[in-house]
Protein backbone atom coordinates (compact mmCIF):
# COMPACT_ATOMS: atom_id res chain seq x y z
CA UNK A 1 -171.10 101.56 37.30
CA UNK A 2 -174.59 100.21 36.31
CA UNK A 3 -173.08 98.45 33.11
CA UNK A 4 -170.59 96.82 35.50
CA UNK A 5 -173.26 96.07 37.79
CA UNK A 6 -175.37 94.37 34.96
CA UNK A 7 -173.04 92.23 33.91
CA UNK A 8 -171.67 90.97 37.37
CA UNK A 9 -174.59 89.90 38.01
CA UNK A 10 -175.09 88.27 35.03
CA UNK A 11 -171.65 86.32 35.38
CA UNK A 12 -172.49 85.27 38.62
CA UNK A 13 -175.75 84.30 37.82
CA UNK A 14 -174.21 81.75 35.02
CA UNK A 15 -171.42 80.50 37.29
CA UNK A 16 -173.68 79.88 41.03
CA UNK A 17 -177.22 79.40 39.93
CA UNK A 18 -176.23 75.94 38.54
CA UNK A 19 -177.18 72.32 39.99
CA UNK A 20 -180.17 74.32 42.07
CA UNK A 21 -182.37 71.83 44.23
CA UNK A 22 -185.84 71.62 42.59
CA UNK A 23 -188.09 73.33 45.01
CA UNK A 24 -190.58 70.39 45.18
CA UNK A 25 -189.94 66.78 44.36
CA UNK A 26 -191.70 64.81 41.28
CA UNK A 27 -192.16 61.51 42.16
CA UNK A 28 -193.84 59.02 39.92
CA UNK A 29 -197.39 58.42 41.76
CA UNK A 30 -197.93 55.22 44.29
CA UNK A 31 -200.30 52.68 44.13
CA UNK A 32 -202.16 54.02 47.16
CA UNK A 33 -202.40 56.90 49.26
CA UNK A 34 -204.31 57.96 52.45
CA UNK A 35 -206.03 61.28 50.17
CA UNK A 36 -205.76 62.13 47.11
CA UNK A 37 -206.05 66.12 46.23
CA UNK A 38 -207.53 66.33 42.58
CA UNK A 39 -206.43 70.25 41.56
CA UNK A 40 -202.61 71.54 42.21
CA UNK A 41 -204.02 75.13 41.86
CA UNK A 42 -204.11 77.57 44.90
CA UNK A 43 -206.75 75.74 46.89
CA UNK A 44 -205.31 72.33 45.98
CA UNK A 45 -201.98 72.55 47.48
CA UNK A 46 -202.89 74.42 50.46
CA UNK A 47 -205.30 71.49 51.24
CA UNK A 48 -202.54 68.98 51.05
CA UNK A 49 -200.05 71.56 52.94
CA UNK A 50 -202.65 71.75 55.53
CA UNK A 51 -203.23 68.34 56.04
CA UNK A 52 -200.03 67.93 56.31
CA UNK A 53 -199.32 70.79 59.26
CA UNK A 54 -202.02 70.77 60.97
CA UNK A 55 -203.87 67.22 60.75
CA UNK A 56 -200.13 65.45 60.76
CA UNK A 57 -201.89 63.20 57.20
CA UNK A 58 -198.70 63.39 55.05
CA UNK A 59 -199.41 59.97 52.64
CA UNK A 60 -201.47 62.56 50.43
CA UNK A 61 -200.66 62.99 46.54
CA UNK A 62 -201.60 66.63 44.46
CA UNK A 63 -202.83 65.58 41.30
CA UNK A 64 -202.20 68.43 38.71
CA UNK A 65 -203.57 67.38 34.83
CA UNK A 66 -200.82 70.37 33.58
CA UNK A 67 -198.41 72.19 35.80
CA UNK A 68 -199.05 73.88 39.18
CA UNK A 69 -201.00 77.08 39.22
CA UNK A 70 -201.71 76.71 35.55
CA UNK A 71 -205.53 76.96 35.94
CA UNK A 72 -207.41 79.74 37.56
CA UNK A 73 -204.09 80.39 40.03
CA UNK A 74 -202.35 81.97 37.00
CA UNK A 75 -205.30 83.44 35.39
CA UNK A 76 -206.68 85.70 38.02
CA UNK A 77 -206.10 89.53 39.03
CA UNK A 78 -204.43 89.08 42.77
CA UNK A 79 -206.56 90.74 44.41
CA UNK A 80 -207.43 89.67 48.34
CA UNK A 81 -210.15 91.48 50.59
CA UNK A 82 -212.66 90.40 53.29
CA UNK A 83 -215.32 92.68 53.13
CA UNK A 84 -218.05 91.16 52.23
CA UNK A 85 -221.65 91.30 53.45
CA UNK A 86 -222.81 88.37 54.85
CA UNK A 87 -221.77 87.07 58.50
CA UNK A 88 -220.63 83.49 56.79
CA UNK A 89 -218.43 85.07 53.86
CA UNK A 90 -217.02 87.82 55.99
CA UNK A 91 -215.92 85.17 58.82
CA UNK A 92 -214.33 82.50 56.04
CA UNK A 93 -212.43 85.62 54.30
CA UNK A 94 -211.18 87.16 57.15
CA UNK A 95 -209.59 84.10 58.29
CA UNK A 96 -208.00 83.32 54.95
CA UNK A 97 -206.52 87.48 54.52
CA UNK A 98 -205.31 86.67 58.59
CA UNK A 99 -203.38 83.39 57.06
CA UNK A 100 -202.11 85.42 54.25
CA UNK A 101 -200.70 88.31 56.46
CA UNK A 102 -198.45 85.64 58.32
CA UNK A 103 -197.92 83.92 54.72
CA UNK A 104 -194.84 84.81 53.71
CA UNK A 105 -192.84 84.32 56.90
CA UNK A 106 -194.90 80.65 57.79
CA UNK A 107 -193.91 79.45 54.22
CA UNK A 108 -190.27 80.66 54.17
CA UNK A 109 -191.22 82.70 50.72
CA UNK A 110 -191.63 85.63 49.95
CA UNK A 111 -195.93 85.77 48.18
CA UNK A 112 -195.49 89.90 47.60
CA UNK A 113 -198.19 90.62 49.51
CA UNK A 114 -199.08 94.41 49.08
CA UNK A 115 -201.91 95.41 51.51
CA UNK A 116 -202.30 98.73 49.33
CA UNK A 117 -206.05 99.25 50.02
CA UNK A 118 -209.33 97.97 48.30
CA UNK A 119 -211.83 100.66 47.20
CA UNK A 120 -215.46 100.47 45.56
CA UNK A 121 -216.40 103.38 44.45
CA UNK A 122 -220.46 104.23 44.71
CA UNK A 123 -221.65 106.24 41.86
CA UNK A 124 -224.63 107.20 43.00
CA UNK A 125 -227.33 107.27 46.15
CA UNK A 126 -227.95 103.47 46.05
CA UNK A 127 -224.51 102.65 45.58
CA UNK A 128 -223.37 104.46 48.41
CA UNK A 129 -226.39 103.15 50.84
CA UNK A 130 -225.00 99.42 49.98
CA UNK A 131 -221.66 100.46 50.62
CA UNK A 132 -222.44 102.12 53.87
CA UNK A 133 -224.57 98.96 54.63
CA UNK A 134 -221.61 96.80 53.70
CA UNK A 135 -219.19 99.14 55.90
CA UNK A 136 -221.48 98.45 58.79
CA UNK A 137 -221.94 94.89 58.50
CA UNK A 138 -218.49 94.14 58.45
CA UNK A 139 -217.25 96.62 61.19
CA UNK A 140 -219.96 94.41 63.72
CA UNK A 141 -217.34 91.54 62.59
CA UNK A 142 -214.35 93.00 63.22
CA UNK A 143 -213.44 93.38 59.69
CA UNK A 144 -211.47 97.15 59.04
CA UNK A 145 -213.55 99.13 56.82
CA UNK A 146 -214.70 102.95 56.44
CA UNK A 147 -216.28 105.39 54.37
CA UNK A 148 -214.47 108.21 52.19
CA UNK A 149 -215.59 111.36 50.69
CA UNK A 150 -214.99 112.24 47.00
CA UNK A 151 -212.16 114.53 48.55
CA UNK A 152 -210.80 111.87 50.56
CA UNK A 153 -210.88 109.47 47.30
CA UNK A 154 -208.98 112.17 44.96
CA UNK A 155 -206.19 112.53 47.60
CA UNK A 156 -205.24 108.79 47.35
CA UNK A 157 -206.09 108.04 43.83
CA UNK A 158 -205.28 111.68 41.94
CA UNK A 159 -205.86 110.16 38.76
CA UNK A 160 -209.52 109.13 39.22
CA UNK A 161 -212.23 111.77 37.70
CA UNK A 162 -214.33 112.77 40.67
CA UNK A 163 -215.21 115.85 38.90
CA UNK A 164 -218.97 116.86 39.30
CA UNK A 165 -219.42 116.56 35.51
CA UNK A 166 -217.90 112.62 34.77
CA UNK A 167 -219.91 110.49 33.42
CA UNK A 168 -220.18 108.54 36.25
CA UNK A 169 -219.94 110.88 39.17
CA UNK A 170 -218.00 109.43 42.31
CA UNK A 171 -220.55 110.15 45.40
CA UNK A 172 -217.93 108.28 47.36
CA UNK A 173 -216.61 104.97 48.10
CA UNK A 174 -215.35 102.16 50.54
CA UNK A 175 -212.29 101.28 51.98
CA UNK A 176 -210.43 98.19 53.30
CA UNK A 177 -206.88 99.21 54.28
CA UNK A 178 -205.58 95.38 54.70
CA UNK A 179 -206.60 94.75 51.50
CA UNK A 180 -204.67 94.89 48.34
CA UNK A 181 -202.70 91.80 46.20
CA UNK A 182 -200.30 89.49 46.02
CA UNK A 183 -198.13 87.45 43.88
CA UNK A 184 -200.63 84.47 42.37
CA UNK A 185 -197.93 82.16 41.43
CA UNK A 186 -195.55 82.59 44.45
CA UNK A 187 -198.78 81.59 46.68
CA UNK A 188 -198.71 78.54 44.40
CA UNK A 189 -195.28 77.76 44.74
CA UNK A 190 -194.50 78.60 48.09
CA UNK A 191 -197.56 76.02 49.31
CA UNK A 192 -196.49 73.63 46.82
CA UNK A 193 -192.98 73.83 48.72
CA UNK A 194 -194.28 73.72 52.46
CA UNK A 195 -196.57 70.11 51.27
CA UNK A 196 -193.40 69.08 49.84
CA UNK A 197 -191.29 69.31 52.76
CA UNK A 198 -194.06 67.27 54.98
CA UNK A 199 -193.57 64.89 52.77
CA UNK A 200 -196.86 65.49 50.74
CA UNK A 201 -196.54 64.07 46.96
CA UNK A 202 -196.98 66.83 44.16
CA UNK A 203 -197.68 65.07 40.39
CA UNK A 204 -197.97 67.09 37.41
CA UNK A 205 -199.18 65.81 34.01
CA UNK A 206 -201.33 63.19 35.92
CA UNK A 207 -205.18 63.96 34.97
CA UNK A 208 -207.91 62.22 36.18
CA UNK A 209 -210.48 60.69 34.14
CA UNK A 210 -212.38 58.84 35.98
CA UNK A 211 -213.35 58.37 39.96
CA UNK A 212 -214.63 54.83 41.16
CA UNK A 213 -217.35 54.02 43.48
CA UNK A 214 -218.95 51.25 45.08
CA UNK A 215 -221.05 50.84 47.52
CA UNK A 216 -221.76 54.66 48.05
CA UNK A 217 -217.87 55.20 48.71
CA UNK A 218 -215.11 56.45 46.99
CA UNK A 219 -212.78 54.17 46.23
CA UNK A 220 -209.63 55.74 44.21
CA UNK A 221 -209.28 57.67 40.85
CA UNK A 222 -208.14 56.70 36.99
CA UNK A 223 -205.53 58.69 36.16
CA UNK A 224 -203.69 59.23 32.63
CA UNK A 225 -200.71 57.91 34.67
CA UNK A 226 -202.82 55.02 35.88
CA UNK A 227 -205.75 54.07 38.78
CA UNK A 228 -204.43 55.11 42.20
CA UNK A 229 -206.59 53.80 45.27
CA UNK A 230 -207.36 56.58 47.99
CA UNK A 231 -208.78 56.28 51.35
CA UNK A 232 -210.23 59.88 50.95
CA UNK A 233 -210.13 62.64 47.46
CA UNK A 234 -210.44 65.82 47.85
CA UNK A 235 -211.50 67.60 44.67
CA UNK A 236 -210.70 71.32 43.56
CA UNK A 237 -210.55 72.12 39.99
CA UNK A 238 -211.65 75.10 39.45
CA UNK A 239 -214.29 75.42 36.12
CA UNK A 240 -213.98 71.56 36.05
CA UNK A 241 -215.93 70.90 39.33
CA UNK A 242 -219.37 69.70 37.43
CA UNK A 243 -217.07 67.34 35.09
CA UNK A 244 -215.46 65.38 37.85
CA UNK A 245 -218.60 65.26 40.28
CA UNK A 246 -220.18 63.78 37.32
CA UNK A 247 -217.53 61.43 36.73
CA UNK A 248 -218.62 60.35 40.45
CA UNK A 249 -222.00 59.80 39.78
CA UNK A 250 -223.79 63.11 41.10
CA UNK A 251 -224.81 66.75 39.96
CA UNK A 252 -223.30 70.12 41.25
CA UNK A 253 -225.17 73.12 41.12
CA UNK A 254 -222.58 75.49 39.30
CA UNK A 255 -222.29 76.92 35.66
CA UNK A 256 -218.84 77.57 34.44
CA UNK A 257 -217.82 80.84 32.58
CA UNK A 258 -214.79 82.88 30.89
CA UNK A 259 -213.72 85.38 33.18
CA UNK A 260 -211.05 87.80 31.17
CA UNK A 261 -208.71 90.48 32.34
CA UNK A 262 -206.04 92.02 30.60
CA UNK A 263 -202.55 94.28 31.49
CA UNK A 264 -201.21 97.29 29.94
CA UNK A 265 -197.40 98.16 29.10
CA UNK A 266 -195.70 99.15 32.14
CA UNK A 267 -195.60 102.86 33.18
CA UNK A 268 -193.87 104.10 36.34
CA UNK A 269 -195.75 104.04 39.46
CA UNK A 270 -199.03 105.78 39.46
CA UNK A 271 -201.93 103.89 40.28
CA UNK A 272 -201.48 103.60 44.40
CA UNK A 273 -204.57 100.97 45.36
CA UNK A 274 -206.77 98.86 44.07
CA UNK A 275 -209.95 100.57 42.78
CA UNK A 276 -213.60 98.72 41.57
CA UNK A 277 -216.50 100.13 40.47
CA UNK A 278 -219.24 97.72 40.21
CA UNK A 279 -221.39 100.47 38.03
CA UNK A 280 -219.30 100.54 35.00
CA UNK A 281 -217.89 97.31 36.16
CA UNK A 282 -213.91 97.45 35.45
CA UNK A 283 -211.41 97.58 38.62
CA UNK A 284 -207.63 98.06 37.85
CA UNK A 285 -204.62 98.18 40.42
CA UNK A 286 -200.74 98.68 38.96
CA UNK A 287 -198.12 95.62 39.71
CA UNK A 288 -194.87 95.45 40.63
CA UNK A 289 -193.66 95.58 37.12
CA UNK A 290 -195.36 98.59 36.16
CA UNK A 291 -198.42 96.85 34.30
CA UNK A 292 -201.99 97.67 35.04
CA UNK A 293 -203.66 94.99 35.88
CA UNK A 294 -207.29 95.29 34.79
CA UNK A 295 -210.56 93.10 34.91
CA UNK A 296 -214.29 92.96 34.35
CA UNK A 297 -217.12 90.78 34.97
CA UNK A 298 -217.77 87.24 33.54
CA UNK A 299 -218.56 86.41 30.12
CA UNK A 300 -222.63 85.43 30.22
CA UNK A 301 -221.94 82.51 27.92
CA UNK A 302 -221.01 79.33 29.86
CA UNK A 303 -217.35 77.99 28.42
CA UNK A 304 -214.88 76.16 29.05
CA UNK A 305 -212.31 78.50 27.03
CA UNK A 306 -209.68 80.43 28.54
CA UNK A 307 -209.38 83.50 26.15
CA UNK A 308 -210.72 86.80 26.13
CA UNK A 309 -213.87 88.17 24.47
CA UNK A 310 -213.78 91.56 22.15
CA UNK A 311 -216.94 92.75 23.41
CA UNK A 312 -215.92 92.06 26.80
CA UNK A 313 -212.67 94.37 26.43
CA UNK A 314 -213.88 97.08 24.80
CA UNK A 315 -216.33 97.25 27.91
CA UNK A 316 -213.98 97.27 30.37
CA UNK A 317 -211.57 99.66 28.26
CA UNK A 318 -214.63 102.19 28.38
CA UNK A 319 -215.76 102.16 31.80
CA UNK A 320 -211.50 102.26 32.71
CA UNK A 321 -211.15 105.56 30.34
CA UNK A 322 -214.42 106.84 31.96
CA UNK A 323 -212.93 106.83 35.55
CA UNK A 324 -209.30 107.04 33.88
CA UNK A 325 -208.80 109.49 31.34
CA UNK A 326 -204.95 109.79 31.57
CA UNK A 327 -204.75 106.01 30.52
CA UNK A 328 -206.16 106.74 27.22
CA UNK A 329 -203.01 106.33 25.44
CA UNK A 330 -201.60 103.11 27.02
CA UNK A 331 -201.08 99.92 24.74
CA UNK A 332 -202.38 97.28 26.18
CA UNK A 333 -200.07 94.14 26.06
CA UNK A 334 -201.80 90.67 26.66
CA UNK A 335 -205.40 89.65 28.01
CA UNK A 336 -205.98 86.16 29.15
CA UNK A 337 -209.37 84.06 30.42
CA UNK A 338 -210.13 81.35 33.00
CA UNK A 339 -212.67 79.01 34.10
CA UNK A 340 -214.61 79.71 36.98
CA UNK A 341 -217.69 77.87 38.36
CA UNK A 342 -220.47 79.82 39.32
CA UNK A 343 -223.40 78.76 42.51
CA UNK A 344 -226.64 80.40 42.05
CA UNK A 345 -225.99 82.22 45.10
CA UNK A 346 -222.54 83.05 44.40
CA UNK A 347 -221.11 81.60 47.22
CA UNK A 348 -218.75 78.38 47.56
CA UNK A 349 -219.54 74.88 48.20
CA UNK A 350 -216.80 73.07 50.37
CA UNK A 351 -217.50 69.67 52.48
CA UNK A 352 -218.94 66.75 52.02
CA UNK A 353 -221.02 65.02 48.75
CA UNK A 354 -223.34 62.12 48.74
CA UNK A 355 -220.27 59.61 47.97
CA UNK A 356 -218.47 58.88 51.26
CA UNK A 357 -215.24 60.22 51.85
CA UNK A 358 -215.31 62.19 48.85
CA UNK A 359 -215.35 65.88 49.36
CA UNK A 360 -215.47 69.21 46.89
CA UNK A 361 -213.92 72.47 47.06
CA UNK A 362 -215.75 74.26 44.03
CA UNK A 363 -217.89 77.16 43.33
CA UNK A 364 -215.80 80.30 44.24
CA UNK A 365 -216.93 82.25 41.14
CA UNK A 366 -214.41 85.43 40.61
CA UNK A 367 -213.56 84.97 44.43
CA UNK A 368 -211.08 82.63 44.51
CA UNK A 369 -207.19 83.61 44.84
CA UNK A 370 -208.73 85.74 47.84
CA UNK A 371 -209.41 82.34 49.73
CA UNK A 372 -206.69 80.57 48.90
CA UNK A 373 -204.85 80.29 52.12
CA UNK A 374 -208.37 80.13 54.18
CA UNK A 375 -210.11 77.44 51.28
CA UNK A 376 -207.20 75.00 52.16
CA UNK A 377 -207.35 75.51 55.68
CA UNK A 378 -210.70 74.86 56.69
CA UNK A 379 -210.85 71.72 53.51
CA UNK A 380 -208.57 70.46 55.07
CA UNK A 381 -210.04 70.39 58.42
CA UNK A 382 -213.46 68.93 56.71
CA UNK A 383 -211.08 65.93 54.82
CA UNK A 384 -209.16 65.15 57.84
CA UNK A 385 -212.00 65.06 60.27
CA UNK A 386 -214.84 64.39 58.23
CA UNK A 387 -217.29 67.37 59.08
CA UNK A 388 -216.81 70.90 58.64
CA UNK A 389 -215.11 73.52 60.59
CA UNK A 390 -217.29 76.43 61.55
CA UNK A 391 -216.30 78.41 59.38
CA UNK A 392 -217.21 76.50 56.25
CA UNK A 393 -220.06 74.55 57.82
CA UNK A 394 -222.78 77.10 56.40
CA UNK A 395 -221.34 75.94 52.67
CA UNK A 396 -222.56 72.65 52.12
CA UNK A 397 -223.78 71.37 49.25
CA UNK A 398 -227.31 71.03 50.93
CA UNK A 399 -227.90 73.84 51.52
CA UNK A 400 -229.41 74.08 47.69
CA UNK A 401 -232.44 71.93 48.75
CA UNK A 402 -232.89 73.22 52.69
CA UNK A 403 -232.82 76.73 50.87
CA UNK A 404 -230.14 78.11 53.43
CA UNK A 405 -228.32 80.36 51.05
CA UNK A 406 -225.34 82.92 51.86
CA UNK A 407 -226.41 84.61 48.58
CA UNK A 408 -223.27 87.28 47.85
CA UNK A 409 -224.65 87.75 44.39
CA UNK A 410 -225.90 91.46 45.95
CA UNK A 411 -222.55 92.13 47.70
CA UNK A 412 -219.83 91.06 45.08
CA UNK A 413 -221.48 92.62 42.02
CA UNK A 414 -218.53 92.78 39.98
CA UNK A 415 -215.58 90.32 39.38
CA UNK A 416 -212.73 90.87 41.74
């Protein structure tokens, strides 16, 4: 009955999946458009789609130098929480894990959102005072978050050595129910799909090389595919942010670097949430597929190369097998790197630059596919409108010389 099944499904699969419609158009690029998105990542295309739905500006073009989601969208580790420290993060993350929740069914596709659970584990009496701190400060916002025991831990994570005599003793850990992951490219696609339908124009293979000025405003961008004039560009490439805002005249304050993660061969399901320990700093959660999913912290070198590190990996692979042990014989199967800018106070930068009408979404560090849906929401809001929502008005790019920072550096410790 399954062989039958198999190959039904197969023969129906050659004789009706033919003459599909593509799922976004690709137009060759106009001589002019109202915006211009530089970036067809995550953050790009939910800029344009949001411009689109809620600002009714649908004479926008994506501009993607390689395919959608190729960047940091498809080199990340899923993962999507909100509870972080400061009033300013915890607001903008919130929002964007609200617009996730109501994702799937807004876009018409299906982004596999798994709200399994998100839990740092403290390893010892500091650890667990900044959690508890942490736990606090986001329960005054309204965020969900608690406090478990080392016998709470063990009952939802059985695998995890809480034993008394580990290496790295689990004192106990926090907990964010609504978090967990989803599916990085279907968040790319599904977006990509929704601008499309407004009418928003999606390009691939078009990079930019060059943004003109004059007079202190932006006037369009040189493409590989030729100079397009904009009313408005909205950059977000992700590691590439200090290349293009130089290419505009001005400096950002972020350092790109490698961040790596890697998956294992799949095993049946045993790994139940997402777990992160910002001690031995590894966190690992199990996909769909079977595959451990498993990353680390940045690289220290600044790069532009998206590939792994040895030293990096074997790491990670220790601190796993030290909270782990039963994973000790898994193969691992690939590992992979990307590009992700870095502000001194690990926090974004989204709004408004010293060129008029010429904005940047950049600076997310390892934060990133967590903000996607929220990132393009309120960009979109600063493009159309010209100042910042609330919710990203604390992020501006002056806030580096009025010494306002929203410094997360404390409360993200480790890459997630």
């Amino acid at each position: 009955m399954a062989r039958y099944s198999i190959f039904s499904l197969l023969r129906n699969a050659a004789r009706y999946h033919r003459d599909w419609p593509a799922a976004w158009r690709s137009p060759d690029p106009r001589a002019a458009y109202d915006v211009v998105v530089v970036g067809g990542g995550g953050h790009g295309l939910a800029t344009a789609y949001y411009l689109a739905k809620e600002h009714g500006i649908t004479n926008v073009a994506v501009l993607e130098k390689g395919w959608l989601g190729g960047g940091n969208t498809g080199r990340n580790t899923t993962i999507i929480r909100s509870n972080y420290l400061w009033d300013e993060s915890a607001h903008l993350y919130e929002h964007s894990l609200r617009l996730y929740e109501g994702l799937s069914q807004e876009l018409n596709y299906n982004i596999m959102l798994s709200q399994r659970g998100v839990m740092n584990l403290a390893h010892n009496l500091h650890d667990l005072r900044e959690l508890s701190r942490r736990v606090n400060a986001n329960r005054l916002n309204g965020i969900d978050s608690e406090i478990l025991t080392p016998e709470q831990i063990k009952a939802m994570v059985p695998i995890l050595d809480v034993s008394p005599g580990a290496r790295y003793p689990v004192l106990g850990a926090s907990l964010q129910r609504r978090g967990g992951v989803a599916r990085h490219d279907a968040v790319a696609w599904g977006f990509a799909r929704g601008a499309d339908a407004r009418g928003v124009d999606i390009i691939q293979n078009c990079e930019v090389t060059g943004i003109r000025v004059s007079d202190g405003r932006v006037e369009g961008v040189e493409t590989s595919r030729g100079y397009i004039r904009a009313g408005k560009v909205a950059v977000v490439v992700a590691g590439h942010a200090s290349v293009l805002a130089e290419m505009a005249g001005f400096r950002l304050p972020v350092e790109s670097h490698p961040l790596q993660a890697l998956v294992s061969e799949p095993v049946k399901p045993i790994h139940p949430n997402v777990v992160m320990s910002n001690a031995v700093h590894v966190y690992v959660s199990q996909s769909d597929k079977g595959e451990l999913v498993i990353g680390a912290g940045i690289d220290a070198y600044t790069s532009y190369a998206q590939r792994g590190s040895l030293p990096v990996v074997e790491h990670q692979m220790g601190a796993l097998l030290e909270l782990f042990p039963v994973f000790s014989r898994l193969r691992m199967l690939r590992q992979w790197g990307g590009i992700v800018d870095v502000c001194p106070d690990a926090s974004p930068i989204i709004g408004k630059t010293p060129v008029r009408n010429l904005y940047f979404n950049c600076g997310w560090g390892t934060g990133g596919f967590k903000a996607t849906p929220g990132s393009g929401w309120v960009f979109a809001h600063t493009v159309a409108r010209d100042e910042p929502h609330a919710l990203n008005a604390a992020f501006s790019l002056e806030r580096f010389t009025t010494g306002a920072l929203v410094d997360e550096h404390g409360a993200a410790a480790v890459a997630h």
